[in-house]
N, C-alpha and C. Protein backbone atom coordinates (compact mmCIF):
# COMPACT_ATOMS: atom_id res chain seq x y z
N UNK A 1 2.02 -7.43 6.12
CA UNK A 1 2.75 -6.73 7.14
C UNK A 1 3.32 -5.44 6.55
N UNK A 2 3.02 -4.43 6.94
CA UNK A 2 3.26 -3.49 6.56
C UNK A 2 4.55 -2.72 7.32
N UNK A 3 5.52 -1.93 6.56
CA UNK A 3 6.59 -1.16 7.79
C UNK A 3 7.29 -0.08 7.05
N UNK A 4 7.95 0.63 8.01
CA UNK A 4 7.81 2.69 7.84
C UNK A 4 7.99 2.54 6.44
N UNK A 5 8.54 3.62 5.62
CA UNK A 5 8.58 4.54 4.45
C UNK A 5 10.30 3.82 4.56
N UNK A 6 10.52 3.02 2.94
CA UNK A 6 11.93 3.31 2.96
C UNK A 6 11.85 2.81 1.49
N UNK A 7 12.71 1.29 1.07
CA UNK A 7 13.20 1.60 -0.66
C UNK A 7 12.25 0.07 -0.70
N UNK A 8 11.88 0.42 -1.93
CA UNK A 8 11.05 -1.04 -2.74
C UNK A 8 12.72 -1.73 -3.22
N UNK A 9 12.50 -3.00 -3.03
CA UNK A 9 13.65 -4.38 -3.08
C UNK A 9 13.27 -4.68 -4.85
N UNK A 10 11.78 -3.71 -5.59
CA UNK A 10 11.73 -4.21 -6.39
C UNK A 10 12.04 -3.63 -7.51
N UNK A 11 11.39 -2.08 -7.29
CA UNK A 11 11.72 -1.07 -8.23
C UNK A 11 12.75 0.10 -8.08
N UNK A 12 13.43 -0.28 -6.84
CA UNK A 12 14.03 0.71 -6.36
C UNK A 12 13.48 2.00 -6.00
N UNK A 13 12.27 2.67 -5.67
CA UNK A 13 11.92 3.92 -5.64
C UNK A 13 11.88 3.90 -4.01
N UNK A 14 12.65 5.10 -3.80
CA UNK A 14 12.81 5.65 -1.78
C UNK A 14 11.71 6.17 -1.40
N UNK A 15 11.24 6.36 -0.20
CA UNK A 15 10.44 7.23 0.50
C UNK A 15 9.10 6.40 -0.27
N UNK A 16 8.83 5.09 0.11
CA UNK A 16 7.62 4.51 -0.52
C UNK A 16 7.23 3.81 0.61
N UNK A 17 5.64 3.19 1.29
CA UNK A 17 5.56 2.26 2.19
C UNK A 17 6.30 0.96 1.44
N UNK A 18 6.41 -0.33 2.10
CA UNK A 18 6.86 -1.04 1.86
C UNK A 18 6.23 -2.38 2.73
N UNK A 19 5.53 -3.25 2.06
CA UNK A 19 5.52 -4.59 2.68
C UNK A 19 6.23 -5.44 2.29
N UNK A 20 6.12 -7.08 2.95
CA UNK A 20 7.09 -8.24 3.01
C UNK A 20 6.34 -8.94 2.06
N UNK A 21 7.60 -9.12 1.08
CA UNK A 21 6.85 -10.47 -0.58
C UNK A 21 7.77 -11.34 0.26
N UNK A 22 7.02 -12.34 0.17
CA UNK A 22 7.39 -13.78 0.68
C UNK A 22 8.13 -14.40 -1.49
N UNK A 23 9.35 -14.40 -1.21
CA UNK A 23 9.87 -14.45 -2.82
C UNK A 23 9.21 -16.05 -3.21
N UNK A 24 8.97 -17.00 -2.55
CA UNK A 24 8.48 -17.98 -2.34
C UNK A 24 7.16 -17.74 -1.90
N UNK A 25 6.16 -17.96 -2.43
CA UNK A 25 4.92 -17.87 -1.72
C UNK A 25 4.92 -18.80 -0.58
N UNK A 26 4.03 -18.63 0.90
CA UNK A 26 3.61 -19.43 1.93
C UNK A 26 2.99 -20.87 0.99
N UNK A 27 2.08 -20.40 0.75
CA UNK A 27 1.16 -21.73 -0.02
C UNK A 27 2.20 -22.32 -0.37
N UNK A 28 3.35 -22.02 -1.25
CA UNK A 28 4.24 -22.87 -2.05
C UNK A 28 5.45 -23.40 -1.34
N UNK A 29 5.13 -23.28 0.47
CA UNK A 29 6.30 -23.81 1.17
C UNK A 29 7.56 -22.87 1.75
N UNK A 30 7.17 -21.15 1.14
CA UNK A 30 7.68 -20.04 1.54
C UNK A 30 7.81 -19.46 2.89
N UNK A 31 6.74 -20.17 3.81
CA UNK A 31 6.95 -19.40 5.15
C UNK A 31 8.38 -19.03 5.91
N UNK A 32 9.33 -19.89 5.52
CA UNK A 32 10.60 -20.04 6.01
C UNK A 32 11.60 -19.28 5.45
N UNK A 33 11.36 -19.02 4.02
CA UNK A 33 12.33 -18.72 2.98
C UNK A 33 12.63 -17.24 2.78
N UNK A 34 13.24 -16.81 1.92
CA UNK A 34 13.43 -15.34 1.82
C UNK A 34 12.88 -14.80 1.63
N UNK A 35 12.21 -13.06 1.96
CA UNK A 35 11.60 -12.32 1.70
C UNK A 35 11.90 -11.09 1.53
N UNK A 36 11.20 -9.94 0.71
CA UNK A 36 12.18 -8.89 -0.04
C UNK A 36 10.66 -7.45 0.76
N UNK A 37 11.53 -6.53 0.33
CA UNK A 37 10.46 -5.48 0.87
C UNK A 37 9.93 -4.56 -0.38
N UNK A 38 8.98 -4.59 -0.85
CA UNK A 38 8.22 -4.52 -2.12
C UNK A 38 7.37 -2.98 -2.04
N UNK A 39 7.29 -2.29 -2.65
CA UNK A 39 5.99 -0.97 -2.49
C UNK A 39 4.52 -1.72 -2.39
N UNK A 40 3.96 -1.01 -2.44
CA UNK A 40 2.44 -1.96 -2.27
C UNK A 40 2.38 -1.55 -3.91
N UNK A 41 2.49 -0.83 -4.89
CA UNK A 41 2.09 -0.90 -5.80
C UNK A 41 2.99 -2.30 -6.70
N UNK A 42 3.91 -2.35 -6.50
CA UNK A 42 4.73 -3.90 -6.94
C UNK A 42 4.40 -4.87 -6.67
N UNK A 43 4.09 -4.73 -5.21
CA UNK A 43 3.70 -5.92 -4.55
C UNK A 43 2.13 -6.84 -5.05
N UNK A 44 1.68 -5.75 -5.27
CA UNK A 44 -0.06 -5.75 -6.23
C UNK A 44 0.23 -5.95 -7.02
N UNK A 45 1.15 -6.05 -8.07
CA UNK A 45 1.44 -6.14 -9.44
C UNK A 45 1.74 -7.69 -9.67
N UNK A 46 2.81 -8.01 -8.69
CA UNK A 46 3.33 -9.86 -9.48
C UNK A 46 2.16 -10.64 -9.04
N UNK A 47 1.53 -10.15 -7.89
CA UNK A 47 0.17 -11.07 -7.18
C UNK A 47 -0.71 -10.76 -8.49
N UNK A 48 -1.59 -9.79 -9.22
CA UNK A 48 -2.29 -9.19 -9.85
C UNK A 48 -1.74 -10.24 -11.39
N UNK A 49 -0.71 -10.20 -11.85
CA UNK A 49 -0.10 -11.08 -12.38
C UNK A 49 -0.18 -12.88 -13.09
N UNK A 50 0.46 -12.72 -11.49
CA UNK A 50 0.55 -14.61 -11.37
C UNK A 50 0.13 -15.09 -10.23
N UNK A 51 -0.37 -16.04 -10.30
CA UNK A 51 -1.13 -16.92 -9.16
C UNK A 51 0.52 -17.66 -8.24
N UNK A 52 0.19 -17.95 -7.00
CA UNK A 52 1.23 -18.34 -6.66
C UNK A 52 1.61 -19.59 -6.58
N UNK A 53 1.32 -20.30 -7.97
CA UNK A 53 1.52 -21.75 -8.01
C UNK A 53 2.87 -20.76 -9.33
N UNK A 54 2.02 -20.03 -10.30
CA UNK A 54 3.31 -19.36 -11.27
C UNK A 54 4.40 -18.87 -11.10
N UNK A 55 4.00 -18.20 -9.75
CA UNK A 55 5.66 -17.02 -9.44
C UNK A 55 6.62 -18.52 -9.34
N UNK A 56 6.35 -19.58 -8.67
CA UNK A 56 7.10 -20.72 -8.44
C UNK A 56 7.70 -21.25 -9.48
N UNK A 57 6.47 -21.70 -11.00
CA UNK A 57 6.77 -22.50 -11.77
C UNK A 57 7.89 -21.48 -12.77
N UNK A 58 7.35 -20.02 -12.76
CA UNK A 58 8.13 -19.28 -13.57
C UNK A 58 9.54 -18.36 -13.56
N UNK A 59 9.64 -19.12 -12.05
CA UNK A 59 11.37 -18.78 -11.74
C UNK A 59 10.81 -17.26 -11.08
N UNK A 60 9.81 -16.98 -10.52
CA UNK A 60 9.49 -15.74 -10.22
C UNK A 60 10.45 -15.77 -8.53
N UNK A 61 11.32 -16.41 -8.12
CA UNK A 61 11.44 -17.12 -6.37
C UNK A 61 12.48 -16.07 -6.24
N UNK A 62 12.81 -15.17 -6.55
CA UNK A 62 14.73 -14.15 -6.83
C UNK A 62 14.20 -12.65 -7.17
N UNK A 63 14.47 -11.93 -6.50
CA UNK A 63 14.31 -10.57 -6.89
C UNK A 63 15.14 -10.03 -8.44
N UNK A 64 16.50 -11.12 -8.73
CA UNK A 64 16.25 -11.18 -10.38
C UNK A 64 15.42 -11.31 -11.23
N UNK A 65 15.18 -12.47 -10.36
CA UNK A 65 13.83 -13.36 -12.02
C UNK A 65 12.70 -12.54 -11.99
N UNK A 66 11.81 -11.75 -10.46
CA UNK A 66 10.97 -10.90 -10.14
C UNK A 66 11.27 -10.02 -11.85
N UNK A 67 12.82 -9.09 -11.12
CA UNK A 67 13.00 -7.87 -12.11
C UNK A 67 12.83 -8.35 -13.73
N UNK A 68 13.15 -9.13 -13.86
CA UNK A 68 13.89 -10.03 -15.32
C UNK A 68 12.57 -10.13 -15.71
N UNK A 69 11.35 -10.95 -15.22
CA UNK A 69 10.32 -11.07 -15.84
C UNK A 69 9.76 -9.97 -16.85
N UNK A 70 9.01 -10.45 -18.02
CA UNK A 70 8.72 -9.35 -19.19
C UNK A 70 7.31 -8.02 -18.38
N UNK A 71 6.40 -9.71 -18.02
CA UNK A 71 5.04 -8.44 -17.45
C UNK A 71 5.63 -7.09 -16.34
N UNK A 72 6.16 -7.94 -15.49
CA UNK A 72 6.86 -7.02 -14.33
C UNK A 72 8.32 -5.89 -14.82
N UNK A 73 8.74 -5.87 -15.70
CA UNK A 73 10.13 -5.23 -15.94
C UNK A 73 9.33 -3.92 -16.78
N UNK A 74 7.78 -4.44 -17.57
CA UNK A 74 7.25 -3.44 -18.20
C UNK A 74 6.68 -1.83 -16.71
N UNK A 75 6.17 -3.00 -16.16
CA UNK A 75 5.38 -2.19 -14.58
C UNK A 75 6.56 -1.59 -14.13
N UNK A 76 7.76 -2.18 -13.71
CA UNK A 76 8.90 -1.46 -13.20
C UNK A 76 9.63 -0.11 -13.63
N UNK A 77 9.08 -0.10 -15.20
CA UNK A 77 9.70 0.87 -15.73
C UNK A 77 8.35 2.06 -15.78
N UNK A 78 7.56 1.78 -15.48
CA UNK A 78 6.70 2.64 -15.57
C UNK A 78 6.31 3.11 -14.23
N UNK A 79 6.20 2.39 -13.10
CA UNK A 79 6.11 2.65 -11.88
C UNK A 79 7.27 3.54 -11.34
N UNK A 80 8.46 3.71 -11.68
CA UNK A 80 9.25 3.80 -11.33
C UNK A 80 9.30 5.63 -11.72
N UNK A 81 8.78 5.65 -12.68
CA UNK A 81 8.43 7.59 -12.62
C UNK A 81 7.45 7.73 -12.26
N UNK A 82 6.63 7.16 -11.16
CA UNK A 82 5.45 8.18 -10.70
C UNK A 82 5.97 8.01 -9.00
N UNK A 83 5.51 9.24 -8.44
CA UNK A 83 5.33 9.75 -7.39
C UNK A 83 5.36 8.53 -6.27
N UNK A 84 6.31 8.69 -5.07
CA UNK A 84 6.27 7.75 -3.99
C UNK A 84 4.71 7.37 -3.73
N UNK A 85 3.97 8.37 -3.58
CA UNK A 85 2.75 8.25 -2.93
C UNK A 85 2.13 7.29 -3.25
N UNK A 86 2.06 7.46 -4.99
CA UNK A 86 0.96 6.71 -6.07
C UNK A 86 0.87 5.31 -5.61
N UNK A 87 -0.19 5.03 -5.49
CA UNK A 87 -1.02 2.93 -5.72
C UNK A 87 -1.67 3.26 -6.65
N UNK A 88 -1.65 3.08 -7.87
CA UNK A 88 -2.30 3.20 -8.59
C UNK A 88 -3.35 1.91 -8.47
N UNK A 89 -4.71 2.20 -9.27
CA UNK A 89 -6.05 1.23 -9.49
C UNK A 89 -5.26 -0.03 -10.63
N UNK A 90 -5.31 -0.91 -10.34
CA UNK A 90 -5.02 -2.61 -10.56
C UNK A 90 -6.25 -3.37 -11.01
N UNK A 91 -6.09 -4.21 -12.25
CA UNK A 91 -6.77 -5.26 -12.03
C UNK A 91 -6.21 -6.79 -12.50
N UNK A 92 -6.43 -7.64 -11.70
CA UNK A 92 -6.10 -9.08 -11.95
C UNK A 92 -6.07 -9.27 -13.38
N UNK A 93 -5.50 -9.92 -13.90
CA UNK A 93 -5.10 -10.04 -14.90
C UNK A 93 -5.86 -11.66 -15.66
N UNK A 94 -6.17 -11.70 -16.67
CA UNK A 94 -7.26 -12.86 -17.27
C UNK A 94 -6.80 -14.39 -16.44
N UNK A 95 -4.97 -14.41 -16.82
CA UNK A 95 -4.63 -15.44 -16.23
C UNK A 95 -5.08 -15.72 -15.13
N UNK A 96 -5.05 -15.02 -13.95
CA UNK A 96 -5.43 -14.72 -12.45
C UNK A 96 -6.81 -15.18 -12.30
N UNK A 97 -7.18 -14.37 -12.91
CA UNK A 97 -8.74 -14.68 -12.52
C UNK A 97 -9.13 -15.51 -12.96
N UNK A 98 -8.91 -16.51 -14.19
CA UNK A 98 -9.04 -17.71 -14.83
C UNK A 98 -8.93 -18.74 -13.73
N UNK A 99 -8.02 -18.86 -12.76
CA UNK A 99 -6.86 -19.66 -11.83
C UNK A 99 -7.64 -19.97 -10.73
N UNK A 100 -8.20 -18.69 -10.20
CA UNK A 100 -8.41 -18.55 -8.64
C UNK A 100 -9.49 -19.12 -7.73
């Protein structure tokens, strides 16, 4: 679900699109639960990451533990100086694709 231009819940950067991270994945019983408004380049990142059996097992469920995490706090700091516009090119990560 996609909605207008405003602030990522993850990296803080303004004037970015923004979709809905289910902080709980659906699969993992999330449909109900809280959800944060993410850039699409963040949002690609913890998915790209961790499978969503991990975001669960690894305390990933809190836009703390999100930030706090090592892989994601590295992306945050680097995402976080480029240009609203940027999605940068992604790829799944060994774990991920090992999983899926």
């Amino acid at each position: 679900m996609n909605s207008n231009e405003g602030k990522c819940e993850c990296c803080g950067r303004e004037g970015v699109v923004t979709t809905v991270h289910h902080l709980t994945p659906r699969e993992e019983g999330g449909a109900m639960l809280p959800t944060a408004e993410f850039c699409i380049p963040c949002h690609k990142q913890i998915h790209l990451l961790y499978t969503n059996r991990q975001i669960v097992e690894n305390g990933l469920t809190t836009l703390e533990g999100v930030r706090q995490d090592p892989g994601m706090w590295a992306f945050i700091c680097w995402i976080r100086k480029q240009p609203a516009a940027a999605i940068p090119k992604a790829r799944k990560s060994r774990n991920v694709r090992g999983k899926r």
